[in-house]
Protein backbone atom coordinates (compact mmCIF):
# COMPACT_ATOMS: atom_id res chain seq x y z
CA UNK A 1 24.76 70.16 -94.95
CA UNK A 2 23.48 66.67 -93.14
CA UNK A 3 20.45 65.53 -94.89
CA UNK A 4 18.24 63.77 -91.48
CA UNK A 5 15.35 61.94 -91.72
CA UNK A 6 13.01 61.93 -88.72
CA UNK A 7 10.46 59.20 -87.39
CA UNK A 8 7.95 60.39 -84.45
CA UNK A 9 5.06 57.61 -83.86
CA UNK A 10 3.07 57.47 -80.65
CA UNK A 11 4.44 55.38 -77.35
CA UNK A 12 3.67 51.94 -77.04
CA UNK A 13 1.33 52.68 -74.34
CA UNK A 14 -0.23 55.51 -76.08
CA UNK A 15 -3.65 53.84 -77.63
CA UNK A 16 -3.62 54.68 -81.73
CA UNK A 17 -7.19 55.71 -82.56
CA UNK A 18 -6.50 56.23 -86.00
CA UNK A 19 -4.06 53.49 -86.47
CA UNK A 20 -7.11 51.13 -84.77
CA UNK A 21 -9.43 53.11 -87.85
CA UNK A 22 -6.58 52.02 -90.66
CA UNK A 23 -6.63 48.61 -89.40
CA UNK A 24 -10.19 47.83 -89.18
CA UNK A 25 -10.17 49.80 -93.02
CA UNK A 26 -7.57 46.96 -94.57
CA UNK A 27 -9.34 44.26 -93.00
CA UNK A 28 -12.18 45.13 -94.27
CA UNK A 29 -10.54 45.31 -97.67
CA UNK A 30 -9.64 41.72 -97.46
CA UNK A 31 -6.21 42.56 -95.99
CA UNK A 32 -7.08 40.00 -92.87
CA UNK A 33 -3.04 39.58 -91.92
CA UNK A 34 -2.45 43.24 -90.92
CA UNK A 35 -2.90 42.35 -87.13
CA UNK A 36 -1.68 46.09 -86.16
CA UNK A 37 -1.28 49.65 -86.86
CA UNK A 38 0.66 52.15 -85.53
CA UNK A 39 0.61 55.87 -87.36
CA UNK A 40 3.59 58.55 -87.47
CA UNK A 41 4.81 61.48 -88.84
CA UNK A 42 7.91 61.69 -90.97
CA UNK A 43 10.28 64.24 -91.34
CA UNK A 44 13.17 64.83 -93.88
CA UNK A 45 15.12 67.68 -92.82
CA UNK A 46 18.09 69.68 -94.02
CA UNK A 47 20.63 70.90 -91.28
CA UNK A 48 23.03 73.31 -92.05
CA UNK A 49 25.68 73.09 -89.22
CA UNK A 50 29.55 73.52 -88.77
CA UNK A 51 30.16 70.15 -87.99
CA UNK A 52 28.62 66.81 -87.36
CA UNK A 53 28.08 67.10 -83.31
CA UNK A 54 26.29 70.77 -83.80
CA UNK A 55 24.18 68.58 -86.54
CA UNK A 56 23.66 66.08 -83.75
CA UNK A 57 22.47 68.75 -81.16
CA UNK A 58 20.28 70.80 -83.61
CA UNK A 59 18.69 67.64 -84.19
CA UNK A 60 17.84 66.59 -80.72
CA UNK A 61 16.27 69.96 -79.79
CA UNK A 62 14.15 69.91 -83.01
CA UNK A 63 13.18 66.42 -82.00
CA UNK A 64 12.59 67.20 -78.65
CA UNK A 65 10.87 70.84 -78.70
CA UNK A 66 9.18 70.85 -81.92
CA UNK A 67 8.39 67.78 -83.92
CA UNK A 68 7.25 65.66 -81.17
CA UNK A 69 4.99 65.82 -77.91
CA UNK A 70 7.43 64.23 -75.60
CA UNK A 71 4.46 63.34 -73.19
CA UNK A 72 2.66 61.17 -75.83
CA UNK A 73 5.40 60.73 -78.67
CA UNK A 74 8.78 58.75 -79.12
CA UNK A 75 11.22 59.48 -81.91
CA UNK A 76 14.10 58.31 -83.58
CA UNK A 77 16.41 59.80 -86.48
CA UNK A 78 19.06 58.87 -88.79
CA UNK A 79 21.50 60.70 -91.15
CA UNK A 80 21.20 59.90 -94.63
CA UNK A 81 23.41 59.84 -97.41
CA UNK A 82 22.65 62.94 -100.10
């Protein structure tokens, strides 16, 4: 079992209408250093694979097919310890 956890956030180039919402929010607050916002999604996941490189792989496609929009989204992922 690989324990993953999974970071999908928009691309730079992508504007963030709802990070641009949570900014003007905390500034309104009296947060007035928060200068930027970007939201994401976050994803802990449990693989269940024979090895580390079918981990790897099983990853990728879930990345890549189902927990992002590749046309608006990047991602990134790590394997954490249990």
């Amino acid at each position: 079992m690989v324990k993953v956890h999974v970071l999908v956030h928009l691309r730079p180039d992508i504007l963030d209408v709802q990070g641009q919402a949570i900014r003007q929010a905390v500034t309104a607050a009296g947060h007035a250093g928060v200068a930027a916002v970007r939201v994401g999604k976050s994803f802990q996941l449990d693989i269940d694979a024979p090895n580390a490189e079918a981990a790897r792989e099983e990853v990728e496609r879930l990345c890549k097919e189902t927990l992002s929009n590749p046309l608006l989204e990047d991602y990134s992922w790590e394997a954490v310890e249990s």
